[in-house]
C-alpha atoms as a PDB file:
ATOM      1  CA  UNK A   1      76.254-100.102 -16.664  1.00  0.00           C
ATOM      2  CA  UNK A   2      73.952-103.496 -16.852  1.00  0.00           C
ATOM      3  CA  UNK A   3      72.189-102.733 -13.957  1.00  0.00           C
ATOM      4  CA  UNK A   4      71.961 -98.993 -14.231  1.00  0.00           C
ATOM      5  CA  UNK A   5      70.191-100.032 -17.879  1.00  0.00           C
ATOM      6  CA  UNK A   6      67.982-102.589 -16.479  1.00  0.00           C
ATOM      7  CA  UNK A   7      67.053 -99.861 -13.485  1.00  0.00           C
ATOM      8  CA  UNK A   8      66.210 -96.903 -16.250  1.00  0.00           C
ATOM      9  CA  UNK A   9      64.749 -99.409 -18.853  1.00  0.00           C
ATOM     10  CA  UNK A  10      61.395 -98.043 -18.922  1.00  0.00           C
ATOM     11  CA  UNK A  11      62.385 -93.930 -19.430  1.00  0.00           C
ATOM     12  CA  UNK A  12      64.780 -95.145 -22.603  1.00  0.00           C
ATOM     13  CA  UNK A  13      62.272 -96.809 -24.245  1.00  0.00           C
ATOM     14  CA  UNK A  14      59.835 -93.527 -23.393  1.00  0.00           C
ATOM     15  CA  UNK A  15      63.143 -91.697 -24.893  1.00  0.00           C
ATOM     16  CA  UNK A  16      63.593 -93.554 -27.492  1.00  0.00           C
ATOM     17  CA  UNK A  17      59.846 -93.808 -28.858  1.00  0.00           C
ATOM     18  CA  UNK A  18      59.754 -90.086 -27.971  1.00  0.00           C
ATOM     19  CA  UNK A  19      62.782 -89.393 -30.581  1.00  0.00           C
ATOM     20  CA  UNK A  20      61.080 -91.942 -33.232  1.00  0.00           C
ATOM     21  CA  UNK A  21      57.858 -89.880 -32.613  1.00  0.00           C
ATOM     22  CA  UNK A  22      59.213 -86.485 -32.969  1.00  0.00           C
ATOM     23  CA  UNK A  23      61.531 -87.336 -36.820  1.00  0.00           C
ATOM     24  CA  UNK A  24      58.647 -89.208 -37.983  1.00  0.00           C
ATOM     25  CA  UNK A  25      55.132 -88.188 -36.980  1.00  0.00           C
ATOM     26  CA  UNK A  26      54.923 -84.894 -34.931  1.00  0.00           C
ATOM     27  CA  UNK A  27      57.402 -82.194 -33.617  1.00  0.00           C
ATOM     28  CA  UNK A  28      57.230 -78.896 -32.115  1.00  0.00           C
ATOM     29  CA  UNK A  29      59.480 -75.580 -33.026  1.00  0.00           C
ATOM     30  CA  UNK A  30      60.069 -72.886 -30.776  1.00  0.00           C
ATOM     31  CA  UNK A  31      59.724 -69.689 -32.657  1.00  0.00           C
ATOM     32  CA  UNK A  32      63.129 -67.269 -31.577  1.00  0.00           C
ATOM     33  CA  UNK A  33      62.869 -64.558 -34.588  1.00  0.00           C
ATOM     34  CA  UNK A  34      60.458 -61.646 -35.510  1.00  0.00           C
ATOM     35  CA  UNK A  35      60.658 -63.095 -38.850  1.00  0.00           C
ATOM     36  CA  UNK A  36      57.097 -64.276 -39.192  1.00  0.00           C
ATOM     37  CA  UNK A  37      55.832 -61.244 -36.920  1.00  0.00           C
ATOM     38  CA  UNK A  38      53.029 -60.968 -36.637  1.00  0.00           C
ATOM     39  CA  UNK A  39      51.429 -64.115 -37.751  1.00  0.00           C
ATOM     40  CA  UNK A  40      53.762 -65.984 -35.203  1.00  0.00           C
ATOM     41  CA  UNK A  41      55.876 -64.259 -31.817  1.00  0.00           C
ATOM     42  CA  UNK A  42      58.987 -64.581 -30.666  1.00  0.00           C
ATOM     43  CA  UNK A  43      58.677 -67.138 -27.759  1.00  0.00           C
ATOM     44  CA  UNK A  44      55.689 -69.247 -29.311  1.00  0.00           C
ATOM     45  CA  UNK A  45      55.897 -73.052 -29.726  1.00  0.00           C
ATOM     46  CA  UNK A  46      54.809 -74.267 -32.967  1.00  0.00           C
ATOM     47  CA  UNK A  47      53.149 -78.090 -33.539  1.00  0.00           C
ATOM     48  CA  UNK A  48      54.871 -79.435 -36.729  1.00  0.00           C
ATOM     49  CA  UNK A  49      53.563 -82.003 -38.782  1.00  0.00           C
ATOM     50  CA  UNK A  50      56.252 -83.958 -40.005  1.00  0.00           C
ATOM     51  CA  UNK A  51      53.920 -86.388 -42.109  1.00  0.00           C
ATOM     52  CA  UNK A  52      52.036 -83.415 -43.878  1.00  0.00           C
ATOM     53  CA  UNK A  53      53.889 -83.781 -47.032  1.00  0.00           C
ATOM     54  CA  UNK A  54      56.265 -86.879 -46.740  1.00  0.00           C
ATOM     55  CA  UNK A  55      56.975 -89.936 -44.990  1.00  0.00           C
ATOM     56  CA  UNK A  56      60.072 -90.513 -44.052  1.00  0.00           C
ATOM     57  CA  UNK A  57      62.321 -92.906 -42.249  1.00  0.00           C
ATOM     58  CA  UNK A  58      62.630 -92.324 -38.500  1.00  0.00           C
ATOM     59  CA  UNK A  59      65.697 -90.827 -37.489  1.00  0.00           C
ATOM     60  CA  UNK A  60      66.717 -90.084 -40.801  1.00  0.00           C
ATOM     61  CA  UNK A  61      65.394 -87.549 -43.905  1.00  0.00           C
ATOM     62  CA  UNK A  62      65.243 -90.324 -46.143  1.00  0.00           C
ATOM     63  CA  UNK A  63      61.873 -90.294 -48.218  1.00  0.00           C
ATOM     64  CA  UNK A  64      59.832 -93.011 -48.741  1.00  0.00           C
ATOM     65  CA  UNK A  65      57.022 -91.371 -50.011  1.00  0.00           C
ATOM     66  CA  UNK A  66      55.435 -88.501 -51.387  1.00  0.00           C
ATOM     67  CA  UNK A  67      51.927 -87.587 -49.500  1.00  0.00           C
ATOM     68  CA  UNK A  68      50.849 -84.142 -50.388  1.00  0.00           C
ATOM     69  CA  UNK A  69      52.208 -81.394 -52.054  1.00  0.00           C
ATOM     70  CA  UNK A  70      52.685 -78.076 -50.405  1.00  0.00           C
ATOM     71  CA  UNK A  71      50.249 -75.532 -50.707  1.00  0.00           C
ATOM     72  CA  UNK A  72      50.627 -71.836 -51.283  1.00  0.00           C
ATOM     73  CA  UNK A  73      50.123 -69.912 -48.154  1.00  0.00           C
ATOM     74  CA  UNK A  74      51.078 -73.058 -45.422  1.00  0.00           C
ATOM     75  CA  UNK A  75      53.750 -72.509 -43.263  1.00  0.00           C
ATOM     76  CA  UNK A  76      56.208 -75.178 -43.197  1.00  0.00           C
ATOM     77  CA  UNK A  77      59.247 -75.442 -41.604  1.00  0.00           C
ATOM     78  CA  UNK A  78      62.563 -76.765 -43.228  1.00  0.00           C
ATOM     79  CA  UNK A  79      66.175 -76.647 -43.578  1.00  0.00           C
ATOM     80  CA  UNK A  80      67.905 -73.729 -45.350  1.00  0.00           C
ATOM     81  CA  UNK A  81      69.451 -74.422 -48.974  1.00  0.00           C
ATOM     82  CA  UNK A  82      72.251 -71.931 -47.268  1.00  0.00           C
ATOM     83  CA  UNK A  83      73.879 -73.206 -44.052  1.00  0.00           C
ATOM     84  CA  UNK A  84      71.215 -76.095 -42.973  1.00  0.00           C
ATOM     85  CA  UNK A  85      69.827 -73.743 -40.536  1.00  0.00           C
ATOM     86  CA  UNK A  86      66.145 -74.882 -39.074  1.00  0.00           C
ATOM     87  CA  UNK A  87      63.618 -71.970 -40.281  1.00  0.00           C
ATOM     88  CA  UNK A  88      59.981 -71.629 -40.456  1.00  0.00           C
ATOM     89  CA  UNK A  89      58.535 -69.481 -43.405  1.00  0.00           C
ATOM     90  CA  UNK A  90      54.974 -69.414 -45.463  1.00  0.00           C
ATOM     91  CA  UNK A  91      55.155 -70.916 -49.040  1.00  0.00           C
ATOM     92  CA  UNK A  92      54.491 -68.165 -51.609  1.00  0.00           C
ATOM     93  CA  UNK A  93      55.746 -70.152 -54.772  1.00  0.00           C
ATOM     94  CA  UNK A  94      54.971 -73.391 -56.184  1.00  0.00           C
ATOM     95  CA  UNK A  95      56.767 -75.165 -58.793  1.00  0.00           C
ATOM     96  CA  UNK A  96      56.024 -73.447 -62.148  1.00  0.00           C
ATOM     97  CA  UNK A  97      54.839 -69.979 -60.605  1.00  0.00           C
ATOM     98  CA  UNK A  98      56.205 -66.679 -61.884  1.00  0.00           C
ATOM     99  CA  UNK A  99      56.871 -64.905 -59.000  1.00  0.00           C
ATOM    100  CA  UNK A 100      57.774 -61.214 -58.884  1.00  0.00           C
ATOM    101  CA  UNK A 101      58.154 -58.578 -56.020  1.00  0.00           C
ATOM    102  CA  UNK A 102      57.498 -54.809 -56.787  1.00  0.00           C
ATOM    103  CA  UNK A 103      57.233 -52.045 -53.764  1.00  0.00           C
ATOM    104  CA  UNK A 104      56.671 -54.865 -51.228  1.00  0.00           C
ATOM    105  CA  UNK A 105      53.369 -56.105 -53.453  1.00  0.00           C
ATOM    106  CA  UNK A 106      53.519 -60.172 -54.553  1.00  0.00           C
ATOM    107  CA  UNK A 107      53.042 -61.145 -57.911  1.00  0.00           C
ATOM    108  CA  UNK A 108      52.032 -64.495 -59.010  1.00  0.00           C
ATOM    109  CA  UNK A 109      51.571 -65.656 -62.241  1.00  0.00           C
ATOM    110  CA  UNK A 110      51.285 -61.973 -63.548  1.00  0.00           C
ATOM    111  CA  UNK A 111      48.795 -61.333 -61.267  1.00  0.00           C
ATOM    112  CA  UNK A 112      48.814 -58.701 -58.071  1.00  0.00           C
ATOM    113  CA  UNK A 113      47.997 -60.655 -54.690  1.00  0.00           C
ATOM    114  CA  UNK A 114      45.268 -58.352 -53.369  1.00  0.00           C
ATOM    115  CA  UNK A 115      46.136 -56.640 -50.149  1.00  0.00           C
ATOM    116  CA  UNK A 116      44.115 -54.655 -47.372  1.00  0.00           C
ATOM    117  CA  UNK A 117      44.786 -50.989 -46.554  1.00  0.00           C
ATOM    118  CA  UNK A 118      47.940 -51.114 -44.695  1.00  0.00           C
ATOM    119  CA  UNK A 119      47.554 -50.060 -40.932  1.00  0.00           C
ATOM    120  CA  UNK A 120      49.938 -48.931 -38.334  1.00  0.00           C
ATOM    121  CA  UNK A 121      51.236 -51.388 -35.446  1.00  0.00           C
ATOM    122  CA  UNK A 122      53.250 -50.800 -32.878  1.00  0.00           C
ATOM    123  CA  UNK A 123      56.823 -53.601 -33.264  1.00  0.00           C
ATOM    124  CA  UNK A 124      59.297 -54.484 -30.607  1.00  0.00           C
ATOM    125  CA  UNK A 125      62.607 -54.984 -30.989  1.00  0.00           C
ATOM    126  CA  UNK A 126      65.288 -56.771 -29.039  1.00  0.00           C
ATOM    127  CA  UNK A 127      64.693 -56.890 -25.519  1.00  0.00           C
ATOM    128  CA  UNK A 128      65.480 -53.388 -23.793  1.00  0.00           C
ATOM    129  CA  UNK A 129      65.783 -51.583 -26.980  1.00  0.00           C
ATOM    130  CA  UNK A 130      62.940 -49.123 -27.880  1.00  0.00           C
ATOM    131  CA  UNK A 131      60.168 -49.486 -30.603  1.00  0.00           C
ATOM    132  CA  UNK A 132      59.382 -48.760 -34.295  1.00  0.00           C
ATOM    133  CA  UNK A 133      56.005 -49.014 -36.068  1.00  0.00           C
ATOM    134  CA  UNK A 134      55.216 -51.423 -38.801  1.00  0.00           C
ATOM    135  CA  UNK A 135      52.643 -51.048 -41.850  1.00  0.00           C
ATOM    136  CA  UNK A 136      50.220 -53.723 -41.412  1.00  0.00           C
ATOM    137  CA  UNK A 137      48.330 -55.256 -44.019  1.00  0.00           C
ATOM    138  CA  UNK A 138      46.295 -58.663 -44.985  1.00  0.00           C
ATOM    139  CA  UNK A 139      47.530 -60.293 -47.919  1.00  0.00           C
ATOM    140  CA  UNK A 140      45.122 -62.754 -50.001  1.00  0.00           C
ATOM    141  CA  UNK A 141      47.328 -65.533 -51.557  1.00  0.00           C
ATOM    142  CA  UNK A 142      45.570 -67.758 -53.355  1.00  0.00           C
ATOM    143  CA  UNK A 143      42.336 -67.384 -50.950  1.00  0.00           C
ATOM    144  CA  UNK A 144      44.330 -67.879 -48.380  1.00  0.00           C
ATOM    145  CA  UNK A 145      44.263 -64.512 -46.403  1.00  0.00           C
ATOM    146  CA  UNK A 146      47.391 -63.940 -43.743  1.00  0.00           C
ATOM    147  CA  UNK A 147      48.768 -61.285 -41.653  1.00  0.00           C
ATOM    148  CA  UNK A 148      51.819 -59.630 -43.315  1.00  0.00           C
ATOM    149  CA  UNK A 149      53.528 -56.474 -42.443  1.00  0.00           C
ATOM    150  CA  UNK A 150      56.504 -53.794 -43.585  1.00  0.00           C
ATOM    151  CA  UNK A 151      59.337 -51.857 -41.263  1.00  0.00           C
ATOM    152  CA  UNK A 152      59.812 -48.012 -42.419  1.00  0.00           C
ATOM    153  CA  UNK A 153      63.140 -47.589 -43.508  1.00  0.00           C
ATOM    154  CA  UNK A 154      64.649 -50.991 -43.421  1.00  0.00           C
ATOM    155  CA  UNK A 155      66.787 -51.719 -45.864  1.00  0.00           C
ATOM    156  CA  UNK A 156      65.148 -55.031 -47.343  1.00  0.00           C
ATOM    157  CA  UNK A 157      64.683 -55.861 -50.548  1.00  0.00           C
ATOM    158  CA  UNK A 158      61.175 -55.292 -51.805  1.00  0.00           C
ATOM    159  CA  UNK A 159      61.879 -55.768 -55.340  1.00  0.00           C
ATOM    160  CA  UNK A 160      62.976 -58.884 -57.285  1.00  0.00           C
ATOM    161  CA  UNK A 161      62.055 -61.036 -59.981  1.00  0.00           C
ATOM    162  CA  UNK A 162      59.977 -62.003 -62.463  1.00  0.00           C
ATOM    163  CA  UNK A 163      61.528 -65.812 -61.160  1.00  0.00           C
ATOM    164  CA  UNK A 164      59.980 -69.065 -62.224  1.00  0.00           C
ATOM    165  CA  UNK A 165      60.059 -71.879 -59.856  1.00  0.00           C
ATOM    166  CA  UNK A 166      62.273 -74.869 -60.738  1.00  0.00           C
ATOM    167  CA  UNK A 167      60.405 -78.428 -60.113  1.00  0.00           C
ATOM    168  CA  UNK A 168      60.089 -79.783 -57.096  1.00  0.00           C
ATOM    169  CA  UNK A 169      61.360 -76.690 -55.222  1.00  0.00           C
ATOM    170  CA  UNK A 170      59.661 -73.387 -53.465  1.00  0.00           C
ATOM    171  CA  UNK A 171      59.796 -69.615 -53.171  1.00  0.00           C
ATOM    172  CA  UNK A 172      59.492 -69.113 -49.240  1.00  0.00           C
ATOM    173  CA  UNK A 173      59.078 -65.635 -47.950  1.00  0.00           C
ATOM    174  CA  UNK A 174      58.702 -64.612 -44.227  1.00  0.00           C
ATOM    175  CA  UNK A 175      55.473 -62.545 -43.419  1.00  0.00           C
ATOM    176  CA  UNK A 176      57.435 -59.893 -41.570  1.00  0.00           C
ATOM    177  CA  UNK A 177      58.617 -58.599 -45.205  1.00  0.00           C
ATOM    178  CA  UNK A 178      61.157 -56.119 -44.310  1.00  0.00           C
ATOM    179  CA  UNK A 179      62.888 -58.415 -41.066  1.00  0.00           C
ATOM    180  CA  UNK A 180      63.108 -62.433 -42.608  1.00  0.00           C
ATOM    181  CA  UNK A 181      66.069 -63.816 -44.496  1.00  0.00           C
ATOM    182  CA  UNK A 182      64.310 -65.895 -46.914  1.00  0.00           C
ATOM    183  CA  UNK A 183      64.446 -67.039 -50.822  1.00  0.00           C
ATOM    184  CA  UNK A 184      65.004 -63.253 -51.778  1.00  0.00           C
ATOM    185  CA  UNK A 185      68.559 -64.144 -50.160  1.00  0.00           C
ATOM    186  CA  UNK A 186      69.110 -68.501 -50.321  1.00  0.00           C
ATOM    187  CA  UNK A 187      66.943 -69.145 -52.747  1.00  0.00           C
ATOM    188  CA  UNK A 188      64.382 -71.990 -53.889  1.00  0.00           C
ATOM    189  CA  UNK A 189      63.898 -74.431 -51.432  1.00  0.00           C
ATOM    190  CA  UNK A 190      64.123 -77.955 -52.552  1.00  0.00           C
ATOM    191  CA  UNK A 191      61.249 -80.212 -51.517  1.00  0.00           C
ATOM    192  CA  UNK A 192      63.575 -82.742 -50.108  1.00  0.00           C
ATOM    193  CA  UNK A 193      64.884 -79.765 -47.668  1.00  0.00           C
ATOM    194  CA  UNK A 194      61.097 -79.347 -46.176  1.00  0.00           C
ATOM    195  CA  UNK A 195      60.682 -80.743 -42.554  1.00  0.00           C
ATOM    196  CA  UNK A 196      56.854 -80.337 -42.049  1.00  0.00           C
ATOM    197  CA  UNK A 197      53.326 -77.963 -42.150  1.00  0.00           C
ATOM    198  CA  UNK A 198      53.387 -75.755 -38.936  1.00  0.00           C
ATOM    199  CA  UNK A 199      49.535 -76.528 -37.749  1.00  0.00           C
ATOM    200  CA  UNK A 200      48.926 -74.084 -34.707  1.00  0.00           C
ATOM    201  CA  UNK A 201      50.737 -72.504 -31.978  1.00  0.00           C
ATOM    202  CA  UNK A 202      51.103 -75.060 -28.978  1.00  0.00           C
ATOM    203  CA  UNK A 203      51.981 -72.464 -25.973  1.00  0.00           C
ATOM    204  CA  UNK A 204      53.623 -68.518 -25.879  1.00  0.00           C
ATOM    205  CA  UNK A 205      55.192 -66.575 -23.102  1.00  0.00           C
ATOM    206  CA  UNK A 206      56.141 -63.167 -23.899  1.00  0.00           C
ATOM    207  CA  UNK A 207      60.005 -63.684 -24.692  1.00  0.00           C
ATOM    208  CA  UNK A 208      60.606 -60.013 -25.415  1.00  0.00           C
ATOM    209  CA  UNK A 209      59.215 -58.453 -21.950  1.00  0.00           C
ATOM    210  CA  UNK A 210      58.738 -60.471 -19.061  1.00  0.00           C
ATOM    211  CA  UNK A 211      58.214 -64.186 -20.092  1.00  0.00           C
ATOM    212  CA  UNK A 212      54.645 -64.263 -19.239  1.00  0.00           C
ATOM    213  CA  UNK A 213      52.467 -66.682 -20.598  1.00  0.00           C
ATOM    214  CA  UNK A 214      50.300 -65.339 -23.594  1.00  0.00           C
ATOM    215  CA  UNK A 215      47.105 -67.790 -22.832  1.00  0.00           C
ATOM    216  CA  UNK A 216      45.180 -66.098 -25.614  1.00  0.00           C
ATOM    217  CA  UNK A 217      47.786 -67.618 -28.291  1.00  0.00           C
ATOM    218  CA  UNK A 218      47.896 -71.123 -26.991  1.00  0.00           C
ATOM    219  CA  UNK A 219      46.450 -73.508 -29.686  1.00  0.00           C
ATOM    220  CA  UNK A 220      45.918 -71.196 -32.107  1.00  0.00           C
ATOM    221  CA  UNK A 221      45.682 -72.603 -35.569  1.00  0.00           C
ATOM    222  CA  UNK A 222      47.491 -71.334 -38.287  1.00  0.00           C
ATOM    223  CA  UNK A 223      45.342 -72.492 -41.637  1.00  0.00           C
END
């Protein structure tokens, strides 16, 4: 065991610093879900930045401090309130907002978000299984202006609220409305649940048809 340690020395410490580099600094999250569709694809790679809002001890989710807060409309990844699943979903509500869902349509602070005249798209499903169309739309969340979109009759919920935010905790919603288990079903997220700020897509192969590689997705930023 010695010598097979002393022979492999060099690839454990590249393992090792490798962990340390992906809990602390920078990590990357495949995407397997339509839940985000169609700001993010089933079968794109995600670049995570773990030291967006907090720094933490490697290896561990212990905080040892606060950087920045999260902003409305970034898309962070974090672990559910629920079951401790890994998910990635866009912040919609900060601490203090009054949040409320009515047909579908955010509203924040007793304010509509605006949105632009829905279009038609055409949605996959699961592989092999035919295809629906989705209402399209661009929604404008606190000047920051995103993709979102709605699947005719799913049975989602598309009304809730008026919530308020608790401290130090988030409303996260997906942007494929009507296909995303999100707060409208766990809840606020806690801060200390949040992993890190999905910055831009790192690679993308078509997971849904024939695992090609979508080029015209790779390093596409999402702020």
């Amino acid at each position: 065991m010695q010598q097979l340690l002393r022979d492999n020395r060099g690839f454990i410490a590249f393992m090792l610093l490798l962990g340390l580099f992906r809990t602390a600094v920078a990590d990357w999250n495949p995407i397997p879900s339509g839940s985000m569709r169609p700001t993010l694809l089933e079968g794109d790679v995600v670049l995570v930045n773990r030291l967006a809002y907090d720094l933490k001890v490697p290896l561990t989710d212990i905080v040892l401090a606060h950087r920045n807060a999260p902003q409305r409309g970034d898309v962070v990844t974090f672990f559910s309130p629920h079951d401790g699943t890994r998910l990635i979903k866009r912040v919609v509500g900060l601490p203090g907002d009054r949040v409320e869902m009515r047909g579908g349509m955010l509203w924040i602070n007793e304010k509509q978000l605006g949105y632009a005249a829905p279009q038609a798209g055409d949605e996959p499903m699961l592989p092999g299984a035919s295809r629906t169309t989705a209402l399209r739309s661009t929604e404008d969340l606190a000047g920051h202006s995103h993709a979102v979109q709605w699947l005719p009759a799913a049975h989602a919920i598309r009304d809730f609220g008026p919530v308020t935010v608790p401290a130090d905790e988030y409303l996260m919603l997906g942007d494929n409305r009507d296909n995303s288990g999100d707060s409208r079903y766990f809840g606020f997220v806690p801060r200390d649940k949040l992993i890190g700020r999905a910055e831009r897509v790192l690679v993308s192969a078509a997971f849904l048809e024939n695992w090609a590689p979508r080029f015209e997705r790779f390093g596409l930023s999402l702020n």
